[in-house]
N, C-alpha and C. Protein backbone atom coordinates (compact mmCIF):
# COMPACT_ATOMS: atom_id res chain seq x y z
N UNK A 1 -161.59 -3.49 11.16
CA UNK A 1 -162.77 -3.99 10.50
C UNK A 1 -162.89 -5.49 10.73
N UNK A 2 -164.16 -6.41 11.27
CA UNK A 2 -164.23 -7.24 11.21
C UNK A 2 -164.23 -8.19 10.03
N UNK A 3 -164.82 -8.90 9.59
CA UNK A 3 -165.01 -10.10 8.45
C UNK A 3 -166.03 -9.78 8.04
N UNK A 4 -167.35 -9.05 9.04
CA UNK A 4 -168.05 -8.96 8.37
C UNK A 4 -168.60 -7.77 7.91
N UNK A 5 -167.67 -6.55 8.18
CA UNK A 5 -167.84 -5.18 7.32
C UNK A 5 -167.04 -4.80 6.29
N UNK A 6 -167.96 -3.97 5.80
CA UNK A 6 -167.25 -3.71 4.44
C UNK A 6 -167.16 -2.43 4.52
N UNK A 7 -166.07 -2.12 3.23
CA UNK A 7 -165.74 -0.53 3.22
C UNK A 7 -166.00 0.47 3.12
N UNK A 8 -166.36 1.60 3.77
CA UNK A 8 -167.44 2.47 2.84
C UNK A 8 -166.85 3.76 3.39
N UNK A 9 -166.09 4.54 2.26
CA UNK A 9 -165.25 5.71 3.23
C UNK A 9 -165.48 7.12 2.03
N UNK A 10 -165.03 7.79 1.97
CA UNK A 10 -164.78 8.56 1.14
C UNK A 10 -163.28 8.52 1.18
N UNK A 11 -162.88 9.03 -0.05
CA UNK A 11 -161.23 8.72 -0.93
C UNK A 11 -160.75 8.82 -2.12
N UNK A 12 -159.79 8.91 -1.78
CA UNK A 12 -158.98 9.06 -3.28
C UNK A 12 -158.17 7.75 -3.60
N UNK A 13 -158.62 7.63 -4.63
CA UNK A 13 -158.29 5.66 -5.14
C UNK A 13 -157.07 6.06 -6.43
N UNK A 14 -156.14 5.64 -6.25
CA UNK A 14 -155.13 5.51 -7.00
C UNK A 14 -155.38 3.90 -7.84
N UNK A 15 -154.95 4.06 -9.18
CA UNK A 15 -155.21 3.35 -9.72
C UNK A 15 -154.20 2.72 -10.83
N UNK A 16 -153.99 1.17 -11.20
CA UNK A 16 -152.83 1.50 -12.09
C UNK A 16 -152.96 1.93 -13.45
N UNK A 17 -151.96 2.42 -13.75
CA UNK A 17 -151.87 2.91 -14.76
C UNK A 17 -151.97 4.83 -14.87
N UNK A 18 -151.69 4.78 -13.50
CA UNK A 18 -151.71 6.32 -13.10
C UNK A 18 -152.78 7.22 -13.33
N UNK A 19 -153.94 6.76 -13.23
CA UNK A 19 -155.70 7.37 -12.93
C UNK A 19 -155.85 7.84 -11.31
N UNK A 20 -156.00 8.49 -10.66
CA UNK A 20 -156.91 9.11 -9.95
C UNK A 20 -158.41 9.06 -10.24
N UNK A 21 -158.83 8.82 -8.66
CA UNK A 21 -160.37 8.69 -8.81
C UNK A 21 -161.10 9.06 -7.27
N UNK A 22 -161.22 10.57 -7.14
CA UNK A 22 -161.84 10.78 -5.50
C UNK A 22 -163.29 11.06 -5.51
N UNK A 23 -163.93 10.24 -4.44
CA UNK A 23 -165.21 9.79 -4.38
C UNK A 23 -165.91 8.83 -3.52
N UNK A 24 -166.78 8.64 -3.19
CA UNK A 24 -167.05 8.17 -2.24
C UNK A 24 -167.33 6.23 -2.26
N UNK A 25 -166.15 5.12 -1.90
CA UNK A 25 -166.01 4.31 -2.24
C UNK A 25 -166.43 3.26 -1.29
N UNK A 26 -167.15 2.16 -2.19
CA UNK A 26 -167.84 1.36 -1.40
C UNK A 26 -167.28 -0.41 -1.97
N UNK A 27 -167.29 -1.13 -1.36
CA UNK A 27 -166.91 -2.32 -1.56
C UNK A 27 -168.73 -2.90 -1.92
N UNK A 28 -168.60 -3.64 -2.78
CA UNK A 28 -169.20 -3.97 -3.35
C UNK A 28 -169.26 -5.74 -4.20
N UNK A 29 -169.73 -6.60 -4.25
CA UNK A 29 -170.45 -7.69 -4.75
C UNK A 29 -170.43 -7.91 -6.15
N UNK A 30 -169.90 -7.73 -7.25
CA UNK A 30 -170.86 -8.07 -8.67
C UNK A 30 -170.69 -9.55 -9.02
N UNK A 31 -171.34 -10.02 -9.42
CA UNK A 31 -170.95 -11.76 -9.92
C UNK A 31 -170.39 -12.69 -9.23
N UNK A 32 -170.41 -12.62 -8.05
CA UNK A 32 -169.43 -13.38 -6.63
C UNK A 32 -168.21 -12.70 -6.09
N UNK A 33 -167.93 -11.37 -6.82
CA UNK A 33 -166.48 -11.16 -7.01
C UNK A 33 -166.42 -9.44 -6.55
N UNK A 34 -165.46 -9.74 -5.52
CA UNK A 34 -165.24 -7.55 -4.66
C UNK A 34 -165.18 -7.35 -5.81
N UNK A 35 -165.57 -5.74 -5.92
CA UNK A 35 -164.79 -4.92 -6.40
C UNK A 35 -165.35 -3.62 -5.68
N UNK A 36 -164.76 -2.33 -5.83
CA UNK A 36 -164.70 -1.21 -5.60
C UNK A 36 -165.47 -0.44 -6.70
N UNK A 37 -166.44 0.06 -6.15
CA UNK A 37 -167.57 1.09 -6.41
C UNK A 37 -167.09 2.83 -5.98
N UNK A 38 -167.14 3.15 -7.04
CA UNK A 38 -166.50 4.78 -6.48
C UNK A 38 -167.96 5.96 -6.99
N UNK A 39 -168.46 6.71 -6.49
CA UNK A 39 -168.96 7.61 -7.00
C UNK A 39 -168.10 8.99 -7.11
N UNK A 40 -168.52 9.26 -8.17
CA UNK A 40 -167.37 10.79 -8.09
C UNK A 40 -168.88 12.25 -8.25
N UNK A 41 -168.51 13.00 -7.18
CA UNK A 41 -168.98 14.08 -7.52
C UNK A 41 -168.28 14.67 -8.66
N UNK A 42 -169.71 14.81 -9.69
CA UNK A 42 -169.78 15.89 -10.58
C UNK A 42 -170.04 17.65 -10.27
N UNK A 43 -171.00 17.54 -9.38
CA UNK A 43 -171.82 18.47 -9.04
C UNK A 43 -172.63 18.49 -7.64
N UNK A 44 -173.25 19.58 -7.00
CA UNK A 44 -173.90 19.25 -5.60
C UNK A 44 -174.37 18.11 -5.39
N UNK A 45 -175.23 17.93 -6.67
CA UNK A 45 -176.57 16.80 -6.42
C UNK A 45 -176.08 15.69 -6.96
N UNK A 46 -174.98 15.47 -8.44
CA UNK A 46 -174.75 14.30 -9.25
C UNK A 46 -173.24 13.61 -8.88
N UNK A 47 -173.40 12.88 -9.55
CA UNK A 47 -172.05 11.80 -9.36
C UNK A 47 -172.17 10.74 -10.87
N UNK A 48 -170.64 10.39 -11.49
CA UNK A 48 -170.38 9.53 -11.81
C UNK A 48 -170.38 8.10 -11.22
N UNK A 49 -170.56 6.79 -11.18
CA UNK A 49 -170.08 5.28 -11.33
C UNK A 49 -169.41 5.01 -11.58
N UNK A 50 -167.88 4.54 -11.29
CA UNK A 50 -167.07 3.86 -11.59
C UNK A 50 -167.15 2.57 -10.96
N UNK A 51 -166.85 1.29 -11.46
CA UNK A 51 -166.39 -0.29 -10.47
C UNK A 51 -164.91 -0.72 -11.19
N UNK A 52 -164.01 -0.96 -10.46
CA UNK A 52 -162.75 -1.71 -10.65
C UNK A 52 -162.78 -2.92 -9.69
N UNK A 53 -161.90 -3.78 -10.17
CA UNK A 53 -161.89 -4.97 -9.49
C UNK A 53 -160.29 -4.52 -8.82
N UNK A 54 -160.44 -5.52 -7.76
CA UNK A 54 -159.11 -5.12 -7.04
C UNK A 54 -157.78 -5.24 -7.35
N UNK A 55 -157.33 -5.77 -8.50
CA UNK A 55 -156.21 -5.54 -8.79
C UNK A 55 -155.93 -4.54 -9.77
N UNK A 56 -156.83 -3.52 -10.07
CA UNK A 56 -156.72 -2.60 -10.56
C UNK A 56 -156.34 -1.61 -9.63
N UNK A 57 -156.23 -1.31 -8.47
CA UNK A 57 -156.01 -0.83 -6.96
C UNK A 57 -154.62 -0.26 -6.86
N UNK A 58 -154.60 0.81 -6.71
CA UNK A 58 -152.93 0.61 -6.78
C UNK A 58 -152.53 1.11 -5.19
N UNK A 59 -153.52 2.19 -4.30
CA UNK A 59 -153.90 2.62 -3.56
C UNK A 59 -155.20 3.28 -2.80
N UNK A 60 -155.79 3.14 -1.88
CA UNK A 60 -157.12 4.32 -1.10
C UNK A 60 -156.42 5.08 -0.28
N UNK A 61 -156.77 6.20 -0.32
CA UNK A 61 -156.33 7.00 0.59
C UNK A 61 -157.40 7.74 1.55
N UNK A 62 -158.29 7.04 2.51
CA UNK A 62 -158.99 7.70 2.98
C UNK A 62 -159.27 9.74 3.28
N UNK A 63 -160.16 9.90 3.26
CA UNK A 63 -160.09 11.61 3.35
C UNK A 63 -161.52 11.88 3.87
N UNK A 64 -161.48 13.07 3.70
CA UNK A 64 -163.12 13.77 4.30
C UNK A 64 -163.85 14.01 3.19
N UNK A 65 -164.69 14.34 2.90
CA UNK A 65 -165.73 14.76 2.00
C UNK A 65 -165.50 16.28 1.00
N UNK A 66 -165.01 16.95 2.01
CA UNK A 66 -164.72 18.68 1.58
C UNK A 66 -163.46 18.38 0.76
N UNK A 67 -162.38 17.17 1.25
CA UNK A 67 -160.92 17.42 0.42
C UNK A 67 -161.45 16.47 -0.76
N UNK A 68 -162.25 15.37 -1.20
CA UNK A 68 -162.71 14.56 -2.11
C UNK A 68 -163.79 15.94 -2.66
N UNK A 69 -164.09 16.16 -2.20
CA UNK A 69 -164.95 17.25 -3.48
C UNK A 69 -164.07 18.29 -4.35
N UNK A 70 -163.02 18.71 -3.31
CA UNK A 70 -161.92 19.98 -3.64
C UNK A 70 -161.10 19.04 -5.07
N UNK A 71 -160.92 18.34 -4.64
CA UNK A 71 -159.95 17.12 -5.40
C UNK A 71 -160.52 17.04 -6.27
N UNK A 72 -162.19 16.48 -6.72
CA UNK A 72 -162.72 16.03 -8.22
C UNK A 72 -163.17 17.63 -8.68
N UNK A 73 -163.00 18.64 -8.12
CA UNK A 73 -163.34 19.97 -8.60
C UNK A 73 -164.56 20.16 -9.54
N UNK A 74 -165.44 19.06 -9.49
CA UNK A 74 -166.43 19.28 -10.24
C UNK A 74 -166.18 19.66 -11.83
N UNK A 75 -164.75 19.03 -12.01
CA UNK A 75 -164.57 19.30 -13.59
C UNK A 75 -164.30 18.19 -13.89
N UNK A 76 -164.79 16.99 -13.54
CA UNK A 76 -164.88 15.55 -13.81
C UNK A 76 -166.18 15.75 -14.67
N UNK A 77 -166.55 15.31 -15.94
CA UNK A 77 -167.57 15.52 -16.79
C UNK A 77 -167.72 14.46 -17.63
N UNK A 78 -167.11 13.23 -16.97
CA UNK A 78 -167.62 11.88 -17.61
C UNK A 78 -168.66 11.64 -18.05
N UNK A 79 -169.39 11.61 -19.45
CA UNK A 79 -170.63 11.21 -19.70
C UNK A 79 -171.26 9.81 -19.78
N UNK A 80 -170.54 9.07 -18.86
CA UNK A 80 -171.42 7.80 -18.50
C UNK A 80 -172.00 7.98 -17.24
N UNK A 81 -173.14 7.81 -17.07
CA UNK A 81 -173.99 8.02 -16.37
C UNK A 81 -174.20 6.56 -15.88
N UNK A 82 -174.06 5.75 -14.74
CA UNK A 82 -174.24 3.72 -14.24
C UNK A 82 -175.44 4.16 -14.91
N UNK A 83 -175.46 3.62 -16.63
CA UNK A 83 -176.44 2.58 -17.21
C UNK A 83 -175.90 1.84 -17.81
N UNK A 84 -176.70 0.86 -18.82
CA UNK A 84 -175.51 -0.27 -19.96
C UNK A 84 -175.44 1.00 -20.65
N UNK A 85 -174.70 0.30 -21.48
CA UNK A 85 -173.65 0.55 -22.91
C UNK A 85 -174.62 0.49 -23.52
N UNK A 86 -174.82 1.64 -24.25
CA UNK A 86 -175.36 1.74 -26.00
C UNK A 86 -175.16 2.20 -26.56
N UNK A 87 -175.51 1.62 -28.56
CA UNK A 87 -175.23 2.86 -28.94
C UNK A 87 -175.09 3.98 -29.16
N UNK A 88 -174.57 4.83 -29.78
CA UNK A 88 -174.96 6.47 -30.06
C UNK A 88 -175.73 6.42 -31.13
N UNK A 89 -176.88 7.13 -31.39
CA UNK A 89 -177.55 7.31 -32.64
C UNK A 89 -176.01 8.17 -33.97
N UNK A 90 -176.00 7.34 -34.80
CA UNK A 90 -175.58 7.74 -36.20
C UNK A 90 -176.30 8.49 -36.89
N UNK A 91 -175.45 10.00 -37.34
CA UNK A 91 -176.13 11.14 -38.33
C UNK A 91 -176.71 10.41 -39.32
N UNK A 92 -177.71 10.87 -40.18
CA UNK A 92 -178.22 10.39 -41.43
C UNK A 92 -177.46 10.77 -42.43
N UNK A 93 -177.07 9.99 -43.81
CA UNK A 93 -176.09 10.59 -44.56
C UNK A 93 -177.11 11.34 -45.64
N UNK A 94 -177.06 12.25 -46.24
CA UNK A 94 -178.01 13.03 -46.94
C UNK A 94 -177.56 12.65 -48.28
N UNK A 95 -178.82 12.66 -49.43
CA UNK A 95 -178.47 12.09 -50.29
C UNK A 95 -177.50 12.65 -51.89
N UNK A 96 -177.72 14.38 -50.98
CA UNK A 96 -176.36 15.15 -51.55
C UNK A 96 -174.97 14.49 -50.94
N UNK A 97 -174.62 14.08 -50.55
CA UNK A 97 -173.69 13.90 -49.93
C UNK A 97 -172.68 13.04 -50.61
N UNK A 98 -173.47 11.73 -50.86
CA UNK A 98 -173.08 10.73 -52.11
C UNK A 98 -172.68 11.16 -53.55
N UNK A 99 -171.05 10.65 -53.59
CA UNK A 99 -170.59 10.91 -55.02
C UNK A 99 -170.83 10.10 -55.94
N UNK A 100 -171.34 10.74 -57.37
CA UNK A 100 -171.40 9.39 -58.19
C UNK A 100 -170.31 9.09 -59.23
C-alpha cells in the first residue's frame, strides 16, 4: 500500500479486551484522527457501525466475504443502528402505582 491508500478489506478485527468483530473494514478520518470503521452484517441487506481508534486494535485478519458472513452468522443483533445517542422513551408511571 502506498501513503496514499487506505484500507478497505473485509475481516475479522480482533480487539482488546477479547471482542471479535467480522465485517467489512474501512480506514477512515473522524476529527483529524484514523480510526477503523467496521460494518458487520446483520442480515442480506443490513449491517451494524462500529469505529475504534487504533489502539483499540489488537489484530485484522483479512478474509473473503462468505468466511466474514459465516463468522458474524447473522446473530449479531446490535441495536445501534450509525445514528447519535438518544434517549429511550421512559414508561409513564400510572397513578395507581404510587403508594401513599
Amino acid at each position: 500500500m502506498s501513503n496514499t491508500e487506505t484500507f478497505e478489506s473485509w475481516a475479522i478485527v480482533e480487539l482488546m479486551g477479547h471482542r471479535t468483530r467480522p465485517g467489512l473494514v474501512k480506514e477512515v478520518e473522524i476529527a483529524g484522527g484514523k480510526m477503523l470503521r467496521i460494518d458487520i452484517p446483520i442480515s442480506e441487506t443490513e449491517t451494524v457501525t462500529e469505529f475504534y481508534g487504533t489502539p483499540a486494535i489488537y489484530s485484522i485478519r483479512p478474509a473473503t466475504e462468505e468466511l466474514v458472513r459465516d463468522q458474524a452468522g447473522y446473530s449479531y443483533r446490535d441495536p445501534r443502528p450509525i445514528r447519535p445517542v438518544d434517549y429511550r422513551p421512559q414508561p409513564a408511571i400510572a397513578a395507581d402505582d404510587c403508594e401513599d
